[in-house]
Protein backbone atom coordinates (compact mmCIF):
# COMPACT_ATOMS: atom_id res chain seq x y z
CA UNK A 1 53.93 -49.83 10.26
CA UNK A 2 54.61 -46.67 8.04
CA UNK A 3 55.94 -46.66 4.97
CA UNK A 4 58.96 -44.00 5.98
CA UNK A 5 58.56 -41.20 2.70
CA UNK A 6 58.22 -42.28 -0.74
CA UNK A 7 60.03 -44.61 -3.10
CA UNK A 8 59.69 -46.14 -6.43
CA UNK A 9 59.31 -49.99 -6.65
CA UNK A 10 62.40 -50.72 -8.98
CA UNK A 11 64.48 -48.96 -5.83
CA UNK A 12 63.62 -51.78 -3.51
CA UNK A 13 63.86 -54.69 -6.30
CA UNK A 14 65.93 -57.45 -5.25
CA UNK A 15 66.78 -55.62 -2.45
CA UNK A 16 67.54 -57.83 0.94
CA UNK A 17 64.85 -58.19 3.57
CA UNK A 18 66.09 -58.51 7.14
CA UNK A 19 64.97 -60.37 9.74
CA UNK A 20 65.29 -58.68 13.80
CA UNK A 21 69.12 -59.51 14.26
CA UNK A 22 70.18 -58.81 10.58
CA UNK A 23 70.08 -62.15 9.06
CA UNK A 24 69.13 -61.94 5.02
CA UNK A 25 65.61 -63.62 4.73
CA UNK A 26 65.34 -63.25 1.31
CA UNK A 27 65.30 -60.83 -1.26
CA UNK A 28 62.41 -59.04 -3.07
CA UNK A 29 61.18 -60.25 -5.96
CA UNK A 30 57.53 -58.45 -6.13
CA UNK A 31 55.02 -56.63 -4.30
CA UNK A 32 51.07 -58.27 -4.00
CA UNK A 33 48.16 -54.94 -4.26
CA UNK A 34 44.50 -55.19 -3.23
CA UNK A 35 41.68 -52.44 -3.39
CA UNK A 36 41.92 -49.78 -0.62
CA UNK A 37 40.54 -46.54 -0.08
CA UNK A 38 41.18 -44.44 -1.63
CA UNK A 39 44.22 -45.97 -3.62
CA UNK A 40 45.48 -49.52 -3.93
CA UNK A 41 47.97 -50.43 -1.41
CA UNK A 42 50.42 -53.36 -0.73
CA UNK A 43 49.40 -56.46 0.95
CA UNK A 44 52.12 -58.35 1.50
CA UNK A 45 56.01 -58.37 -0.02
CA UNK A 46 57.17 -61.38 -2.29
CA UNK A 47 60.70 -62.33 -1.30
CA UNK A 48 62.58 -64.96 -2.51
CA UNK A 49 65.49 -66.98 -1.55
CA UNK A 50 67.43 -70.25 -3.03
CA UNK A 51 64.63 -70.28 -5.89
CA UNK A 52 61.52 -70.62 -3.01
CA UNK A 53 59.59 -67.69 -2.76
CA UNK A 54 58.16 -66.39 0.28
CA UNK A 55 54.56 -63.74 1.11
CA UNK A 56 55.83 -61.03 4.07
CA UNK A 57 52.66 -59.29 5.14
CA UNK A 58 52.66 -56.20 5.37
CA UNK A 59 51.54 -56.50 9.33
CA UNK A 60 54.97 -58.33 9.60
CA UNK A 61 57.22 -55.63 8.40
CA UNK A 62 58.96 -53.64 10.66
CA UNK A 63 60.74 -51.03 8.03
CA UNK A 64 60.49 -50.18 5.04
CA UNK A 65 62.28 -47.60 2.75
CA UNK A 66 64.59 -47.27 0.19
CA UNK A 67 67.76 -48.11 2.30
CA UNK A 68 66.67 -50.94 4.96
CA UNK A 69 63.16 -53.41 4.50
CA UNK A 70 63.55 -55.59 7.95
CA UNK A 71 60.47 -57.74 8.98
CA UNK A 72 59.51 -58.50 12.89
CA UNK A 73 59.84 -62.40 11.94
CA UNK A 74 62.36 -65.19 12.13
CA UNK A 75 63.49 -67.39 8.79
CA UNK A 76 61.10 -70.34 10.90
CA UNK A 77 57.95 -68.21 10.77
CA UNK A 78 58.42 -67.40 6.84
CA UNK A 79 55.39 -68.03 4.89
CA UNK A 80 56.06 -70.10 1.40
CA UNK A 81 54.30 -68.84 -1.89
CA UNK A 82 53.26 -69.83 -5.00
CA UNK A 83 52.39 -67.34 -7.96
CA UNK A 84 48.63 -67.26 -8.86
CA UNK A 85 46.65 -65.85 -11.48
CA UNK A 86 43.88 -64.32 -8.80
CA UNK A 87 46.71 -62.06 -7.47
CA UNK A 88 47.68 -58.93 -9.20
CA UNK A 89 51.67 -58.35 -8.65
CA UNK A 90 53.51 -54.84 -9.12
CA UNK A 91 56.57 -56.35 -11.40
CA UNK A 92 54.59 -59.14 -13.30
CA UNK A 93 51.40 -57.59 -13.87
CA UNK A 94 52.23 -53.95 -14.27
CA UNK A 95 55.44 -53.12 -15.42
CA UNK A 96 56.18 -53.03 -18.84
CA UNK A 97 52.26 -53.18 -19.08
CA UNK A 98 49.63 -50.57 -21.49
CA UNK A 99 48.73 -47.14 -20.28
CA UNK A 100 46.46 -44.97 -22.23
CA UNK A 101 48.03 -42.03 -22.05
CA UNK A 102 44.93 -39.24 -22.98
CA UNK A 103 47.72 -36.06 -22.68
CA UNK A 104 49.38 -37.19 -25.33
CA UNK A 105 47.18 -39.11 -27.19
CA UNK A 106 48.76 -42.16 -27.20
CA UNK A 107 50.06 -45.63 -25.72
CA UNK A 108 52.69 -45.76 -23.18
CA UNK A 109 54.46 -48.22 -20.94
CA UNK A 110 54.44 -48.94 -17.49
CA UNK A 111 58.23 -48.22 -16.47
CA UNK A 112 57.68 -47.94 -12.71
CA UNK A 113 55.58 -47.58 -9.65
CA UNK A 114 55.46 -44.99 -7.59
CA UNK A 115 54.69 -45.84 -3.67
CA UNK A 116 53.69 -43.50 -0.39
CA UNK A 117 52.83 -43.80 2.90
CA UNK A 118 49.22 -42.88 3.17
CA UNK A 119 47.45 -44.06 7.14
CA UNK A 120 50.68 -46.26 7.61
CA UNK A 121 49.66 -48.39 4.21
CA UNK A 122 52.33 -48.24 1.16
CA UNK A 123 49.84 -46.96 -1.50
CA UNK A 124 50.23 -46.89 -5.45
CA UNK A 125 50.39 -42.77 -5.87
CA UNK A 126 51.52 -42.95 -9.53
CA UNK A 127 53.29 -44.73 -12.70
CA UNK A 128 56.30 -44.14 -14.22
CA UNK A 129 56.34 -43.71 -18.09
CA UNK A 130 59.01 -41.79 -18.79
CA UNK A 131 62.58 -42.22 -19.72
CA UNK A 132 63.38 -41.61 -15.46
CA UNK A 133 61.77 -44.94 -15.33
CA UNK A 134 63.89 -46.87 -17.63
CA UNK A 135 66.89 -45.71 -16.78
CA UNK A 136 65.86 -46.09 -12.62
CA UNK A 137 65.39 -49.95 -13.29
CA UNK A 138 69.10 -50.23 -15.29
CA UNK A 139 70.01 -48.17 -11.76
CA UNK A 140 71.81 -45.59 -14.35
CA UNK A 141 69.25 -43.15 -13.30
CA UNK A 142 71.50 -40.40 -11.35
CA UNK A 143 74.51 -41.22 -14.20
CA UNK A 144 71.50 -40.10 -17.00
CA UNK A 145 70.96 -37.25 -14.71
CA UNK A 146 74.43 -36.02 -14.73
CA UNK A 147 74.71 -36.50 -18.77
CA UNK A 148 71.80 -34.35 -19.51
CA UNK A 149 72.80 -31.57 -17.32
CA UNK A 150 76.29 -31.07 -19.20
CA UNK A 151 73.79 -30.51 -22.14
CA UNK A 152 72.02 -28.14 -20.08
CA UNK A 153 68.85 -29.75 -19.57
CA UNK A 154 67.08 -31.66 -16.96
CA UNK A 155 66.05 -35.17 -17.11
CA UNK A 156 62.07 -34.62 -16.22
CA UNK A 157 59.91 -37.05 -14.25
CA UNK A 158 56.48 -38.36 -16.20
CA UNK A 159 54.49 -40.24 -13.75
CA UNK A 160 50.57 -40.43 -14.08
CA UNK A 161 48.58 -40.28 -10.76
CA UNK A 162 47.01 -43.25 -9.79
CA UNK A 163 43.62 -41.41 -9.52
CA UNK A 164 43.29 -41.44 -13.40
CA UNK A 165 43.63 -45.26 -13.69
CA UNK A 166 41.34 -48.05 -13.39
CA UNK A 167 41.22 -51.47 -14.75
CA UNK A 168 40.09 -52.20 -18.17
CA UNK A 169 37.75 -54.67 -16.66
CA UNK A 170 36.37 -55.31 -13.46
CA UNK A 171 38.90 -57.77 -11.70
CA UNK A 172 42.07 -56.02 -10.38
CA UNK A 173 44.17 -58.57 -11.99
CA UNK A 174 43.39 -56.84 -15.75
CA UNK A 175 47.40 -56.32 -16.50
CA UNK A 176 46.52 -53.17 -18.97
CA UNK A 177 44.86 -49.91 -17.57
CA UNK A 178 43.78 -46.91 -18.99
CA UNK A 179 42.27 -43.28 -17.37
CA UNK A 180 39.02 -42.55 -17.43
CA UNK A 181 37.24 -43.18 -20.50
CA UNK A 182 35.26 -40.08 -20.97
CA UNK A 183 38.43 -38.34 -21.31
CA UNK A 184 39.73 -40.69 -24.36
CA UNK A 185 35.94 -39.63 -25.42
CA UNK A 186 37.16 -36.25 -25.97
CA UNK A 187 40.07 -36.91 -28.32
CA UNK A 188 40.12 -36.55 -32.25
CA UNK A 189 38.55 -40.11 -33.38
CA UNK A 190 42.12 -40.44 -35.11
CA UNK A 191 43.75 -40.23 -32.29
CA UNK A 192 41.22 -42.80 -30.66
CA UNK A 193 41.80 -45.25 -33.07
CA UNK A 194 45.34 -44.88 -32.96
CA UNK A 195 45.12 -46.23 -29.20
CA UNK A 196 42.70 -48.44 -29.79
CA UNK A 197 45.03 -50.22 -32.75
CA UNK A 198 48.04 -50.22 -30.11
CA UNK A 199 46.22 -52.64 -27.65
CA UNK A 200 45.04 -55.79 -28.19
CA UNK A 201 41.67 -56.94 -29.53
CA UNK A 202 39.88 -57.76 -26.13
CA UNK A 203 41.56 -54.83 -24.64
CA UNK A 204 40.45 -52.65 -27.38
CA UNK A 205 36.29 -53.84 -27.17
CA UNK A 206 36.53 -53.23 -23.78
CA UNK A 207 37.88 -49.33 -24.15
CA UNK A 208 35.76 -49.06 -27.12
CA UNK A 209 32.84 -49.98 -24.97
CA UNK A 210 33.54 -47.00 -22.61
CA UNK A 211 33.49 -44.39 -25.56
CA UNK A 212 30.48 -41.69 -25.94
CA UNK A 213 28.62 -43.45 -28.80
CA UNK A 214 28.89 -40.10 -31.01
CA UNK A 215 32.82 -40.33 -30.33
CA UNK A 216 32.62 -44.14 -30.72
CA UNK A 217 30.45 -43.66 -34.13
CA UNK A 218 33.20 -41.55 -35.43
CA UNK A 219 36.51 -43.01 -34.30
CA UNK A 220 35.17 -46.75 -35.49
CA UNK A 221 35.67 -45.43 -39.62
CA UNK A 222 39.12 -45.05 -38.87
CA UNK A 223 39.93 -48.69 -37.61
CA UNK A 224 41.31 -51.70 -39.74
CA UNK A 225 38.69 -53.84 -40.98
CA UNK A 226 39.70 -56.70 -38.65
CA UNK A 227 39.63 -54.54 -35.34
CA UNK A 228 36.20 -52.82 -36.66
CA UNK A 229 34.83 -56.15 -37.29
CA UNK A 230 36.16 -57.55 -33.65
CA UNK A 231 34.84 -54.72 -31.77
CA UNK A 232 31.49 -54.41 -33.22
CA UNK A 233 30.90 -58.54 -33.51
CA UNK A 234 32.30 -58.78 -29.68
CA UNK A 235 29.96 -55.69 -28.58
CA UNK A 236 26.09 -56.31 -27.01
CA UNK A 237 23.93 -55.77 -30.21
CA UNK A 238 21.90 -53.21 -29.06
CA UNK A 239 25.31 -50.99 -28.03
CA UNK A 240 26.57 -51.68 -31.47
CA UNK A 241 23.33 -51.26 -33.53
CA UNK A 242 23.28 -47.50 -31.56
CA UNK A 243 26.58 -47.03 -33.04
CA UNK A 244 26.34 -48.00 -36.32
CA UNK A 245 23.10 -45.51 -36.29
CA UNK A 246 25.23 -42.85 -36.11
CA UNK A 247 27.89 -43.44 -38.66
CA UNK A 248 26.98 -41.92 -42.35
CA UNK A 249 25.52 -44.72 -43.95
CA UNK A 250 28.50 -45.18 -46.60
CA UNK A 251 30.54 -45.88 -43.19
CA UNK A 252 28.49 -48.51 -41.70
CA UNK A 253 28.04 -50.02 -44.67
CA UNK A 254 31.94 -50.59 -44.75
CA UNK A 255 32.01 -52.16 -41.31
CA UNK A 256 28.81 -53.94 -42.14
CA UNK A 257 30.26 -55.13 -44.65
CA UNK A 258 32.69 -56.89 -42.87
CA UNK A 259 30.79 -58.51 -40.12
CA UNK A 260 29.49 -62.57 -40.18
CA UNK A 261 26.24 -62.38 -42.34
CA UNK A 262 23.71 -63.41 -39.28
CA UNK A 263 25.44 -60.64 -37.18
CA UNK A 264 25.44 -58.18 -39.81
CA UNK A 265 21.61 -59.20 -40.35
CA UNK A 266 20.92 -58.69 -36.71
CA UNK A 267 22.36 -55.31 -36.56
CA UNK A 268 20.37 -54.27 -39.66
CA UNK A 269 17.07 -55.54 -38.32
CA UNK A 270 17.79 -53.33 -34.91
CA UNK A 271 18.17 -50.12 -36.59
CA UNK A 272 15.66 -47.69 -38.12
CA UNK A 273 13.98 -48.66 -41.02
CA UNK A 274 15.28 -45.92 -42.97
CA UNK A 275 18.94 -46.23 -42.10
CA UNK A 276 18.92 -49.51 -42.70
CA UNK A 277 17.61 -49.23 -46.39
CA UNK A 278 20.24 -46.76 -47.17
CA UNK A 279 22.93 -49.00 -46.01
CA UNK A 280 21.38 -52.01 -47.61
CA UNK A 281 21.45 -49.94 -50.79
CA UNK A 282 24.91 -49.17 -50.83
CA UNK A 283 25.69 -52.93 -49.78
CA UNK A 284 24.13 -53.53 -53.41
CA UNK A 285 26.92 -51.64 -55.18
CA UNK A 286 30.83 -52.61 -55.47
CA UNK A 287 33.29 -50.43 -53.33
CA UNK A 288 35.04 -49.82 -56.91
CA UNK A 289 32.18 -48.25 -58.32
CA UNK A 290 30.82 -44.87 -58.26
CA UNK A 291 27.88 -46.59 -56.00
CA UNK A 292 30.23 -47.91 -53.96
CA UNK A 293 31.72 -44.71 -52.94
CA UNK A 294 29.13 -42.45 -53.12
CA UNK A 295 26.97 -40.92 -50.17
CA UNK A 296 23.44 -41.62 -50.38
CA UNK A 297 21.85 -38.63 -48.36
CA UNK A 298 21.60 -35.35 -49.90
CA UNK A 299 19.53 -32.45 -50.11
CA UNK A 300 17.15 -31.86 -53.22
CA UNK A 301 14.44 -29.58 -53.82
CA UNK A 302 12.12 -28.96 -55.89
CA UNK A 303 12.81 -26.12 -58.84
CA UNK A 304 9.69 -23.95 -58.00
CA UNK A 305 10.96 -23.24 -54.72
CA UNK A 306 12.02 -19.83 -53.83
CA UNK A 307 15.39 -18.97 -52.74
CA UNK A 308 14.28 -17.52 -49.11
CA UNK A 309 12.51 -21.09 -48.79
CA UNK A 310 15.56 -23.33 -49.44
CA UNK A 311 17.81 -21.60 -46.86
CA UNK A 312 15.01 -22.24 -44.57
CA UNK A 313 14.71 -25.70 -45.23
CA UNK A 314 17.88 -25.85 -45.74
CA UNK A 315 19.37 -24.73 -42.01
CA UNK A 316 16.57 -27.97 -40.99
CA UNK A 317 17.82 -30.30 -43.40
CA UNK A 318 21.68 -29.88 -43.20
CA UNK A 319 22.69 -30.19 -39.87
CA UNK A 320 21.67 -34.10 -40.33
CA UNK A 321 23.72 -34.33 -43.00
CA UNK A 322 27.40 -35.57 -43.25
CA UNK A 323 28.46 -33.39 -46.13
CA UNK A 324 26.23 -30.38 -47.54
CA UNK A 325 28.05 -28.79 -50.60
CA UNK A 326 25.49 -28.41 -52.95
CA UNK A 327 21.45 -28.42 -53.35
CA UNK A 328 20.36 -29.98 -56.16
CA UNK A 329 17.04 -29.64 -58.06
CA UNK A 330 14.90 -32.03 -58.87
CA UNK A 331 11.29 -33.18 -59.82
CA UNK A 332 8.49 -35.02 -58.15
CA UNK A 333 10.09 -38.19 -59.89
CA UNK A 334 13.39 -37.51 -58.04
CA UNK A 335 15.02 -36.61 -61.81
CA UNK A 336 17.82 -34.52 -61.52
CA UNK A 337 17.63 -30.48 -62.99
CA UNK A 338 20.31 -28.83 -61.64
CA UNK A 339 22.61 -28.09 -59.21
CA UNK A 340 23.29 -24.97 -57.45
CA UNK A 341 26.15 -24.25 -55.01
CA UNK A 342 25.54 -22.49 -51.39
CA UNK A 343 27.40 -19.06 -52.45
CA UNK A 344 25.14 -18.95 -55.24
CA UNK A 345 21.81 -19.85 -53.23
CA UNK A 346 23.23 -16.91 -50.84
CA UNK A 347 24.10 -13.84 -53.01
CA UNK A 348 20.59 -15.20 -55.49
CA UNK A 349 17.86 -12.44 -55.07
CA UNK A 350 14.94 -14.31 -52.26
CA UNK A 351 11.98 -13.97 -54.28
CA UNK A 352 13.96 -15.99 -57.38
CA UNK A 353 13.33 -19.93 -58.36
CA UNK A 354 15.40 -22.64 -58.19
CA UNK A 355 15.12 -23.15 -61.61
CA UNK A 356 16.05 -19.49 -62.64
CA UNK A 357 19.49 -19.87 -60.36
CA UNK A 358 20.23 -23.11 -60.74
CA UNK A 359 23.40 -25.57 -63.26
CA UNK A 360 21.62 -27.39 -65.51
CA UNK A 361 24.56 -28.86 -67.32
CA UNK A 362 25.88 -31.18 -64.75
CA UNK A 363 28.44 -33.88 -64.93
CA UNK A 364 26.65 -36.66 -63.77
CA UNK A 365 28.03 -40.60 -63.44
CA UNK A 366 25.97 -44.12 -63.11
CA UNK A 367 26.58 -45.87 -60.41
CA UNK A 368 28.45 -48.56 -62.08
CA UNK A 369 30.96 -45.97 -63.16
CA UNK A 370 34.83 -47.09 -61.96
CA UNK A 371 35.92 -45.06 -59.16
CA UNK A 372 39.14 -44.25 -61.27
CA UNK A 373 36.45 -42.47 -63.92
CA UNK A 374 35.07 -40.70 -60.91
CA UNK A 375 38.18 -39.13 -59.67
CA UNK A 376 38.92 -38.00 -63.10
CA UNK A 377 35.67 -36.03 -63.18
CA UNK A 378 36.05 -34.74 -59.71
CA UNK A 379 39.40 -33.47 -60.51
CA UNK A 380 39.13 -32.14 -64.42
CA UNK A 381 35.87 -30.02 -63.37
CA UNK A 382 36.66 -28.84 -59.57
CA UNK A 383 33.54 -30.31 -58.26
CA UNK A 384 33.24 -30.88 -54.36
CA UNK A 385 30.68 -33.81 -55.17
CA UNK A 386 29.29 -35.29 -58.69
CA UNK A 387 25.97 -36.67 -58.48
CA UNK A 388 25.14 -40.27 -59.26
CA UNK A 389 22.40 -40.73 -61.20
CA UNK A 390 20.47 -44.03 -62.96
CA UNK A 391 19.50 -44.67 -66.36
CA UNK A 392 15.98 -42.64 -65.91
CA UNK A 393 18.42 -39.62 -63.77
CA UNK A 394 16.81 -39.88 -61.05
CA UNK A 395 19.32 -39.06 -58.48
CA UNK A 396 20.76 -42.18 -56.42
CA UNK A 397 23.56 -39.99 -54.25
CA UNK A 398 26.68 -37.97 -54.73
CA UNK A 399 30.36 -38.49 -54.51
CA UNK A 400 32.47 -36.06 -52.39
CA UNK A 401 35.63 -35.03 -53.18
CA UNK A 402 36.86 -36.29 -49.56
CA UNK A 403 35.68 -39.66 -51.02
CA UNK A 404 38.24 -38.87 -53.63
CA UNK A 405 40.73 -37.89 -51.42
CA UNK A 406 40.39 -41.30 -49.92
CA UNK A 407 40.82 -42.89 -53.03
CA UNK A 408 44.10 -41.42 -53.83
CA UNK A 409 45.36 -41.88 -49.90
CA UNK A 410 43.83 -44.95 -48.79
CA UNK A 411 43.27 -45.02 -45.22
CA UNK A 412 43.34 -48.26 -43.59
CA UNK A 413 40.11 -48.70 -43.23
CA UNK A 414 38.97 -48.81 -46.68
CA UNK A 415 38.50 -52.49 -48.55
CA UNK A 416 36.65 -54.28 -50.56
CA UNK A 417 33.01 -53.97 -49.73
CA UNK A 418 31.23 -58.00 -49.10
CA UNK A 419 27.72 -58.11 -49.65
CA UNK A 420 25.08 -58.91 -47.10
C-alpha cells in the first residue's frame, strides 16, 4: 500500500484509524521504524483506544495520508501491544530527542518527522528542527504562517535529510543521532566541544570516538575537566593514548591530571618515551606556578650558529612546535644567553652569530614563580613568552602570553593540576 504524498508525523498524531465500514479502531499514538534500504521506514502503526494499545502493520493498512488512515481489518483481528525497549518509536524515541546539527555548529531538537512514499513503504526523508515544527505539533502552524507574513516575512522550513543521520551507536533504538562524524571533524574544536558539552556523557564518548584524532586532540583542551576525564577514562587506551600524543604536552598534562592514577599511569606508559617525560615534568609543578603554566618545548640554539643556519633549522624544528615566538640561545649545558625574536633573526645579516644578534638581558622567572608574578612580567615588558629558568639557568620552558590570556579569562577547562 502507498503512502499517498508526503506528511509530517505530528499531522497524523492522534488522528482516528478506520476500519473498512468507518468504524473508529483507535487512534494513533506512535509509529514503530526498522532498517530499510535505503532509508528507515515504518513497520507497523501504534494505535490506541480505551487506554489498550494496539500494532497495525503496515501490510494491514489500506490508506494512509494526512486526511484518512483506514486499515483492511476488523476491531476482532486487532493486534494488542505492549511498549518495549528493543523497538525504536517515532514520538517516544525521537521527538524532542539530540541532533547534531554540523551547519550551524550546534545542538538542536527533534521537532518532527518528515515521511514519503518511497516503493509503497512510508520512509523517514527528514527531521524537523525548526520553529515550523513546534508550532505544527501545537497545530498553530498555518496561524504562525499568517502572523509572519503581515511582518513581511516567511516562516521557513529547517528539516535535515535523513541521509546525514545515523545512530550514535549501533542499535537503532539509540534515542540521540548525529550526521556523519567526519563532518563534526571539520568544525573549530570550540565549536566541537560546545556539542559535545550539550549531550550527555555516554553520548558524548561515543561522538568523541568518531572525531579525526588531530581534531579530537584539539577540541578535548576545551572540555570541562569532568567531561575530559569521562571521555578519555571511558575511551580504549590505545585510542586515547594516540590522542593525548597529540595534545601540547602542557594540555595533556591537564587532562592527565585529572584521570584515576592507574589510568593515568597506563596512558603514560603507552606513549613515547619522550612525550611522556615532558608531561611527567610538568605534572611535577603546581598549575599556580610559573611551571605549571609554562610550555616545555622550545627552540634553542647554540650562540655560534650563523643566522642562515637557524632559519634552516628553524623551518625543521618549528612546524612541531605549538608556539614559536622566539629562539633562544643557549650553551652545551642548556644555560640560557639570549633571546632573539624572528623579525630580528630575519632582517640579521646571514653570515652573523647568534651571539652578535641576540638579548642578553632577559626577564627570566623560576618555576616556582606565582602565575600572578608571571602575568605581571608578561604584561609590564610586552613579551609574547618569558622563559623559565632554574637556579643554575638552564632553561626549563617558556610561558606564552596566550597562557596569560588564559589566566586572566579562564576557560573552563583550566583547574587545579593533581599529581600523578
Amino acid at each position: 500500500m502507498p503512502l499517498f504524498g508526503e506528511l509530517f508525523v505530528s499531522e497524523i498524531f492522534k488522528k482516528p484509524v478506520l476500519d473498512p465500514k468507518g468504524d473508529d479502531l483507535g487512534r494513533v499514538k506512535d509509529l514503530l521504524v526498522i532498517k530499510g534500504e535505503p532509508l528507515p521506514r515504518i513497520s507497523a502503526i501504534i494505535i490506541e483506544k480505551k487506554k489498550t494499545q494496539y500494532r497495525l502493520t503496515w501490510d494491514s493498512l489500506s490508506i494512509f495520508n494526512k486526511r484518512i488512515i483506514s486499515a483492511k481489518i476488523y476491531a476482532d483481528k486487532l493486534e494488542s501491544y505492549s511498549p518495549s525497549a528493543d523497538d525504536l518509536l517515532i514520538v517516544r524515541d525521537i521527538f524532542d530527542k539530540q541532533i547534531v546539527d554540523a551547519n550551524g555548529a550546534k545542538v538542536v531538537r527533534v521537532n518532527d518527522v518528515k515521511l514519503e512514499g518511497l516503493n509503497g513503504d512510508a520512509c523517514l526523508i527528514a527531521v524537523d528542527v525548526g520553529m515550523r515544527g513546534i508550532l505544527r505539533r501545537l497545530g498553530i502552524e498555518r496561524n504562525g504562517e499568517n502572523l509572519v507574513h503581515v511582518f513581511g516575512k516567511t516562516l521557513t522550513y529547517n528539516l535535515i535529510s535523513w541521509n546525514y543521520i545515523q545512530p550514535l551507536e549501533p542499535r537503532l533504538t539509540t534515542i540521540s543521532l548525529t550526521i556523519p562524524r567526519q563532518m563534526i571533524s571539520e568544525l573549530h574544536p570550540s565549536d566541537i566541544a560546545e556539542i559535545i558539552s550539550q549531550v550527555s556523557h555516554k553520548e558524548g564518548v561515543i561522538l568523541f570516538e568518531g572525531l579525526a584524532p588531530d581534531a579530537a586532540a584539539e577540541a578535548l583542551h576545551e572540555l570541562t575537566p569532568d567531561m575530559q576525564a569521562a571521555i578519555i577514562d571511558k575511551m580504549d587506551s590505545e585510542h586515547a593514548s594516540e590522542i593525548i600524543e597529540r595534545m601540547p604536552p602542557d594540555e595533556a598534562a591537564d587532562v592527565i591530571s585529572d584521570l584515576p592514577t592507574e589510568k593515568a599511569q597506563e596512558l603514560l606508559g603507552m606513549i613515547e618515551k619522550e612525550e611522556a617525560e615532558s608531561i611527567s615534568e610538568l605534572l611535577g609543578h603546581e598549575e599556580d606556578t610559573a611551571g605549571g603554566l609554562m610550555i616545555n618545548e622550545f627552540i634553542a640554539y647554540p650562540p655560534e650558529l650563523t643566522v642562515s643556519e637557524a632559519i634552516e633549522r628553524f623551518r625543521k624544528d618549528a612546524g612541531e612546535l605549538e608556539e614559536a615566538y622566539y629562539i633562544y640561545v643557549a650553551d652545551a649545558k642548556e644555560k640560557l644567553l639570549g633571546a632573539i625574536s624572528l623579525r630580528d633573526l630575519i632582517l640579521a645579516p646571514p653570515d652573523a652569530k647568534l651571539s652578535d644578534i641576540m638579548q642578553d638581558k632577559l626577564q627570566t622567572v623560576a618555576p616556582e614563580t606565582d602565575e600572578k608574578v608571571v602575568a605581571g612580567i608578561i604584561s609590564k615588558y610586552n613579551l609574547l613568552a618569558l622563559p623559565v629558568v632554574d637556579k643554575d639557568n638552564v632553561i626549563l620552558g617558556m610561558v606564552t602570553v596566550d597562557d596569560v590570556v588564559d589566566l586572566l579569562l579562564p576557560p573552563a577547562s583550566r583547574k587545579k593540576r593533581r599529581k600523578v
